[in-house]
PDB file of N, CA and C in Angstrom:
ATOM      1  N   UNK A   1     144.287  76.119 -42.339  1.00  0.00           N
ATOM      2  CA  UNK A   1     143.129  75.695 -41.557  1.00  0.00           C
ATOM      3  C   UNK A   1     143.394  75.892 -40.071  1.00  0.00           C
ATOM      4  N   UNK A   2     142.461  76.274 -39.654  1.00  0.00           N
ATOM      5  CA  UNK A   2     142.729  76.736 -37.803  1.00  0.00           C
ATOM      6  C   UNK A   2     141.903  74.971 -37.092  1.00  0.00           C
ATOM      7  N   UNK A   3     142.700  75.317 -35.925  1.00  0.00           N
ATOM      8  CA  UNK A   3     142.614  73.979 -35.566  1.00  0.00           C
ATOM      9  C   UNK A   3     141.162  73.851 -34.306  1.00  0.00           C
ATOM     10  N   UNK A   4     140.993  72.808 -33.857  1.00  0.00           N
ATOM     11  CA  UNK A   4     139.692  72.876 -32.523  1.00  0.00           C
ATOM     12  C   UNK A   4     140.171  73.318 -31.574  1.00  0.00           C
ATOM     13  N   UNK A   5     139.429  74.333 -31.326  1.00  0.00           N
ATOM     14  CA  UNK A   5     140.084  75.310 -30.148  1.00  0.00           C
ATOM     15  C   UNK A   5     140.824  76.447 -30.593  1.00  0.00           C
ATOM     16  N   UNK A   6     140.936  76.750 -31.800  1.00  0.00           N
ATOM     17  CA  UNK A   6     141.796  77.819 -32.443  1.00  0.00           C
ATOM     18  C   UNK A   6     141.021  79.192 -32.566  1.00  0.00           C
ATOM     19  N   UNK A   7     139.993  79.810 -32.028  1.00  0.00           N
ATOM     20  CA  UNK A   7     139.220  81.035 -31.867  1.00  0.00           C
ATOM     21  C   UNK A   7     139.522  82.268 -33.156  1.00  0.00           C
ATOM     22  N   UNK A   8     140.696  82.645 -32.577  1.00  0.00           N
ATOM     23  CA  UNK A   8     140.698  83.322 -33.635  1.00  0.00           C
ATOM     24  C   UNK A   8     141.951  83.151 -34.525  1.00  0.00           C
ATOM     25  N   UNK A   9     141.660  81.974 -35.153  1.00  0.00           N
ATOM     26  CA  UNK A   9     142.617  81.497 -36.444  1.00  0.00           C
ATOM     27  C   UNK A   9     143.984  82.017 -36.796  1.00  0.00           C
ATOM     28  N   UNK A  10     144.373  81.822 -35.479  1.00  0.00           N
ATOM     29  CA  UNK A  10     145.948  82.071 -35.828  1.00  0.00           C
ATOM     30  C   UNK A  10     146.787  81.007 -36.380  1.00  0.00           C
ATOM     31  N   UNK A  11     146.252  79.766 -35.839  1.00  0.00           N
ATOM     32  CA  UNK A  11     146.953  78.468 -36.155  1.00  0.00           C
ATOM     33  C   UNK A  11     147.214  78.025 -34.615  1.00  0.00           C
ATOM     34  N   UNK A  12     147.443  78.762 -33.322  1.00  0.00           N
ATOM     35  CA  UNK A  12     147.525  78.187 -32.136  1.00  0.00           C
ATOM     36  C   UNK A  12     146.673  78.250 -31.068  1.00  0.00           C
ATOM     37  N   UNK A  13     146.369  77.359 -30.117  1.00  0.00           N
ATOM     38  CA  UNK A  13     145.240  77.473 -29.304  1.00  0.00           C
ATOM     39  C   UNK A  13     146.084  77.486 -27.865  1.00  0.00           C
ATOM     40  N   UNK A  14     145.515  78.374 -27.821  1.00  0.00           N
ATOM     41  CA  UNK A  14     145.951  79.240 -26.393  1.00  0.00           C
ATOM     42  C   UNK A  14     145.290  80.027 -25.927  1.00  0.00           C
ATOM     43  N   UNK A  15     146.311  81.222 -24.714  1.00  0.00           N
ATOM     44  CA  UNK A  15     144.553  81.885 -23.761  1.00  0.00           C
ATOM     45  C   UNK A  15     143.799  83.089 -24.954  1.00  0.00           C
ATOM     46  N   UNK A  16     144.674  83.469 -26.027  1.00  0.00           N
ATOM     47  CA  UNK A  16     143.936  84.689 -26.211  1.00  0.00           C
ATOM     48  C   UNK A  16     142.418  83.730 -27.069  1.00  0.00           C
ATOM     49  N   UNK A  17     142.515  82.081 -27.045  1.00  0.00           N
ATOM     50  CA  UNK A  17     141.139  81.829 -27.659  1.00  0.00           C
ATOM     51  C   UNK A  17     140.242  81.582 -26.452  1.00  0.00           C
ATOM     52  N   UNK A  18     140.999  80.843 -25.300  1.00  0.00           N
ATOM     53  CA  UNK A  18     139.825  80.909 -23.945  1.00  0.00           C
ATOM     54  C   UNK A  18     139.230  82.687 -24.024  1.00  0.00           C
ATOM     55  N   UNK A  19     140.083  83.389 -24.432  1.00  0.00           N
ATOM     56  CA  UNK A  19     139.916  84.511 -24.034  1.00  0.00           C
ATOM     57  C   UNK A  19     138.125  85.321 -24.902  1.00  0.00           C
ATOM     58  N   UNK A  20     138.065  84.340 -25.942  1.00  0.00           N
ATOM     59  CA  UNK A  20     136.998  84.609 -26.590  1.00  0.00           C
ATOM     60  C   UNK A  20     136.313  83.524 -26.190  1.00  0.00           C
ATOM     61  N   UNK A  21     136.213  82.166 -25.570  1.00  0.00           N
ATOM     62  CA  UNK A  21     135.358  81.458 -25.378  1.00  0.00           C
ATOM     63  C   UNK A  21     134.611  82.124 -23.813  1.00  0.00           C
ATOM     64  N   UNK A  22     135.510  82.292 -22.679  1.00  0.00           N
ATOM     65  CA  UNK A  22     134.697  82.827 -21.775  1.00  0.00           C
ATOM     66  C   UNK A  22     134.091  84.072 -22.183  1.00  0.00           C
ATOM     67  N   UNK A  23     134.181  84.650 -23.030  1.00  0.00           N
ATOM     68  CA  UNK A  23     133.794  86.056 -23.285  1.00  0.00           C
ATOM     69  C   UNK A  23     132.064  85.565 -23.525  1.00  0.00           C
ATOM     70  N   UNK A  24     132.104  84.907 -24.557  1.00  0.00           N
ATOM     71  CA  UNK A  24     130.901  84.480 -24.897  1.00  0.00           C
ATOM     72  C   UNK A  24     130.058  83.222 -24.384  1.00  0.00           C
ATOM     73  N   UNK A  25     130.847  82.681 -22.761  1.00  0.00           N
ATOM     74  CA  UNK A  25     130.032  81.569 -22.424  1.00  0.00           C
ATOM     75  C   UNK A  25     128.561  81.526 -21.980  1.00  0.00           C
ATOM     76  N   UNK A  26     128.303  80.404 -22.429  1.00  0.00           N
ATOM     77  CA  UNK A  26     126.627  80.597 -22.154  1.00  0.00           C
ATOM     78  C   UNK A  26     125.804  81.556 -22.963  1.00  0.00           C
ATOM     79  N   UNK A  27     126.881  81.938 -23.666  1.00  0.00           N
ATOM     80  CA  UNK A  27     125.457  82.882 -25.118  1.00  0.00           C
ATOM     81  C   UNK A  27     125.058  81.901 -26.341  1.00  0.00           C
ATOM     82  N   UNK A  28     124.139  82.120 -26.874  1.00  0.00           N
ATOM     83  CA  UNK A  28     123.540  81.485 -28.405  1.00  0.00           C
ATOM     84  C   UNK A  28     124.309  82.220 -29.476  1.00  0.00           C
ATOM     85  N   UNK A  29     125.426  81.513 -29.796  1.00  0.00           N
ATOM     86  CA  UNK A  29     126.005  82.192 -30.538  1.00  0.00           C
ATOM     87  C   UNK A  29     126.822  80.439 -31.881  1.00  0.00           C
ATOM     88  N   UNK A  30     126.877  81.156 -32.735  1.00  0.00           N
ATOM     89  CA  UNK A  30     127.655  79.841 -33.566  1.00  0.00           C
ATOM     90  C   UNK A  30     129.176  79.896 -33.969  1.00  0.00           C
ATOM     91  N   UNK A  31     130.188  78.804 -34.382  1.00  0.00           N
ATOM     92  CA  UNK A  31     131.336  79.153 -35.270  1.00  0.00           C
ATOM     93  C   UNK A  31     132.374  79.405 -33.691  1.00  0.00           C
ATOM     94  N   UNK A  32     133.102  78.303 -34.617  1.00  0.00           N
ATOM     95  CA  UNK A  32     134.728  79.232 -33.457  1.00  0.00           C
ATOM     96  C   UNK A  32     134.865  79.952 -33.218  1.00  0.00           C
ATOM     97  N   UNK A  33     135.180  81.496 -33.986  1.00  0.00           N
ATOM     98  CA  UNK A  33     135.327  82.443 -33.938  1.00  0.00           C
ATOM     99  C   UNK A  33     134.551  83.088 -32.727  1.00  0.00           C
ATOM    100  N   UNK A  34     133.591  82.585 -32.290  1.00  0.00           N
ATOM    101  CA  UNK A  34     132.744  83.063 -31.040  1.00  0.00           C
ATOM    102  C   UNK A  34     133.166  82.048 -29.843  1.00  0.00           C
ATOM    103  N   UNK A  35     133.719  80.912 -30.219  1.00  0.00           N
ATOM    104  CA  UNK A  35     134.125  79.864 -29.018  1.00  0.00           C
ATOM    105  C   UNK A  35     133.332  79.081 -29.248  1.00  0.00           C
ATOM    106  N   UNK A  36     132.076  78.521 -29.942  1.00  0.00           N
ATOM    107  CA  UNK A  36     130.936  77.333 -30.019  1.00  0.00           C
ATOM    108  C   UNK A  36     131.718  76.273 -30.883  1.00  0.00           C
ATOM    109  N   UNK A  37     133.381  76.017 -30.765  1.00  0.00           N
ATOM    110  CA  UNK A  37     133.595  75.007 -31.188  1.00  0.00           C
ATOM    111  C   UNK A  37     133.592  73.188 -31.505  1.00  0.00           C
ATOM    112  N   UNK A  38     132.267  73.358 -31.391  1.00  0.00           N
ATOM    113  CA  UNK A  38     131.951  72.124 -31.648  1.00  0.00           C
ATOM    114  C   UNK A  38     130.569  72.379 -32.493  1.00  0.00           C
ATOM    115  N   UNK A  39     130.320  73.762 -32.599  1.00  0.00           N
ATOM    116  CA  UNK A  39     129.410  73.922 -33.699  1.00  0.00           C
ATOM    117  C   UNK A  39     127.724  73.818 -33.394  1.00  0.00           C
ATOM    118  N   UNK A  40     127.590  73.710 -31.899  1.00  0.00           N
ATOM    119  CA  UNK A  40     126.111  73.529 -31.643  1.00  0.00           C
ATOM    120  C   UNK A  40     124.884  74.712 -31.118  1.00  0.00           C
ATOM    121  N   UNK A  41     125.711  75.751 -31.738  1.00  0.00           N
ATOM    122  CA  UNK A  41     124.789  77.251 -31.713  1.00  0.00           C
ATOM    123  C   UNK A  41     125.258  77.405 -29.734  1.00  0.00           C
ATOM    124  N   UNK A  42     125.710  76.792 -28.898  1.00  0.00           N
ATOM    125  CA  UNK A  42     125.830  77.438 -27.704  1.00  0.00           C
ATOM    126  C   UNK A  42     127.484  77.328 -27.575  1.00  0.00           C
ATOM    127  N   UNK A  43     127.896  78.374 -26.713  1.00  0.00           N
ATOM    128  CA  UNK A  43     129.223  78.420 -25.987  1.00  0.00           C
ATOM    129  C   UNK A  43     129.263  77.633 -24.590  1.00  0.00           C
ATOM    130  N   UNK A  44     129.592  76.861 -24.320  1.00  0.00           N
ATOM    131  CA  UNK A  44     129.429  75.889 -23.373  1.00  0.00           C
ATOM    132  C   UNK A  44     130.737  74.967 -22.500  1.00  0.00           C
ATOM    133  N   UNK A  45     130.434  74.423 -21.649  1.00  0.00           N
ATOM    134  CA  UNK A  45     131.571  73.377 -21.137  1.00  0.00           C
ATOM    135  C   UNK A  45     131.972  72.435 -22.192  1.00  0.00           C
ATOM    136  N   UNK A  46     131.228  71.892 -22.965  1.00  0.00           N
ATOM    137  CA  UNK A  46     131.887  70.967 -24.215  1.00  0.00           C
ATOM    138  C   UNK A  46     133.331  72.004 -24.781  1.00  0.00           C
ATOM    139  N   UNK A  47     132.615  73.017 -25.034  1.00  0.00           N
ATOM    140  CA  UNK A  47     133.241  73.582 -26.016  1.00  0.00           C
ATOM    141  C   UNK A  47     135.163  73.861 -25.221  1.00  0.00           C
ATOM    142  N   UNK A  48     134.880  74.241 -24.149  1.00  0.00           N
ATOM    143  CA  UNK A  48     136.043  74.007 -23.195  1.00  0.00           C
ATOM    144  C   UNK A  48     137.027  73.188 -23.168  1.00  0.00           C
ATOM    145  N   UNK A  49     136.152  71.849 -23.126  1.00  0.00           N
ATOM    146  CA  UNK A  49     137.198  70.621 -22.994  1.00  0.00           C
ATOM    147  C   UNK A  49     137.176  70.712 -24.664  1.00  0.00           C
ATOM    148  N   UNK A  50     137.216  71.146 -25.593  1.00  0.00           N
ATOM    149  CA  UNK A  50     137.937  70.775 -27.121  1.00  0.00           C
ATOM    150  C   UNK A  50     139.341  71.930 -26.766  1.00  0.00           C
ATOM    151  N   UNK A  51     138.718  72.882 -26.436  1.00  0.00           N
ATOM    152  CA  UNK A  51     139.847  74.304 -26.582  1.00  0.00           C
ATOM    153  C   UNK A  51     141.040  73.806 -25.606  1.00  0.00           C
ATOM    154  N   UNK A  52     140.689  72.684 -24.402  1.00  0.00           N
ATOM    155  CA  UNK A  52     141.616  72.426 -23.160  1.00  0.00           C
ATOM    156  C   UNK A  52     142.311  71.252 -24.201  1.00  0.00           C
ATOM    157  N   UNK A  53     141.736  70.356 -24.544  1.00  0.00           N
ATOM    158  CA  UNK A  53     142.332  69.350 -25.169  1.00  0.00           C
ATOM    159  C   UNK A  53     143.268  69.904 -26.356  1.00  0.00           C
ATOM    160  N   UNK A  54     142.981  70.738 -26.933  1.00  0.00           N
ATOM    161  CA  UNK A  54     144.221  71.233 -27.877  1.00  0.00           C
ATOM    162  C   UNK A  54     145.088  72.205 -27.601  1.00  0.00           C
ATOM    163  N   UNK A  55     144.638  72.801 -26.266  1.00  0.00           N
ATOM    164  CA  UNK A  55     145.365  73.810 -25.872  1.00  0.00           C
ATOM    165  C   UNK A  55     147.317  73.653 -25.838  1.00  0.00           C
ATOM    166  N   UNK A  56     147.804  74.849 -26.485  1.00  0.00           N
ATOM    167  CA  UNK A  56     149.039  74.435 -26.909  1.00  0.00           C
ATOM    168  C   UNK A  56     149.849  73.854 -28.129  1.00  0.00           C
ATOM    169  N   UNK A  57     148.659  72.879 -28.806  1.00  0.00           N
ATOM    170  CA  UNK A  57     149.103  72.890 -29.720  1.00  0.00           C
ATOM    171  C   UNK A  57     149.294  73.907 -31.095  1.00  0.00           C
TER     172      UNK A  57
END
């Protein structure tokens, strides 16, 4: 299982997942995998502070 903030499901959250969340900030887009980790169809500042808060782990 990939974790909050884990983009592209490696198991660690780090820059290469900021690296997909700014890619797609501010688009209508859904699913981690695009950075909308918190699941609310937008890429956003929420979604930031989950990826900052786990960042590293």
């Amino acid at each position: 299982t990939s974790k909050p903030g884990d983009a592209n499901g490696d198991g660690q959250v780090n820059g290469a997942d900021y690296l997909i969340w700014i890619s797609h900030y501010g688009q209508s887009v859904s699913g981690p995998a695009n950075g909308d980790f918190n699941n609310n169809g937008t890429v956003d500042g929420a979604d930031y502070i989950i990826w900052l808060s786990n960042y590293g782990l």
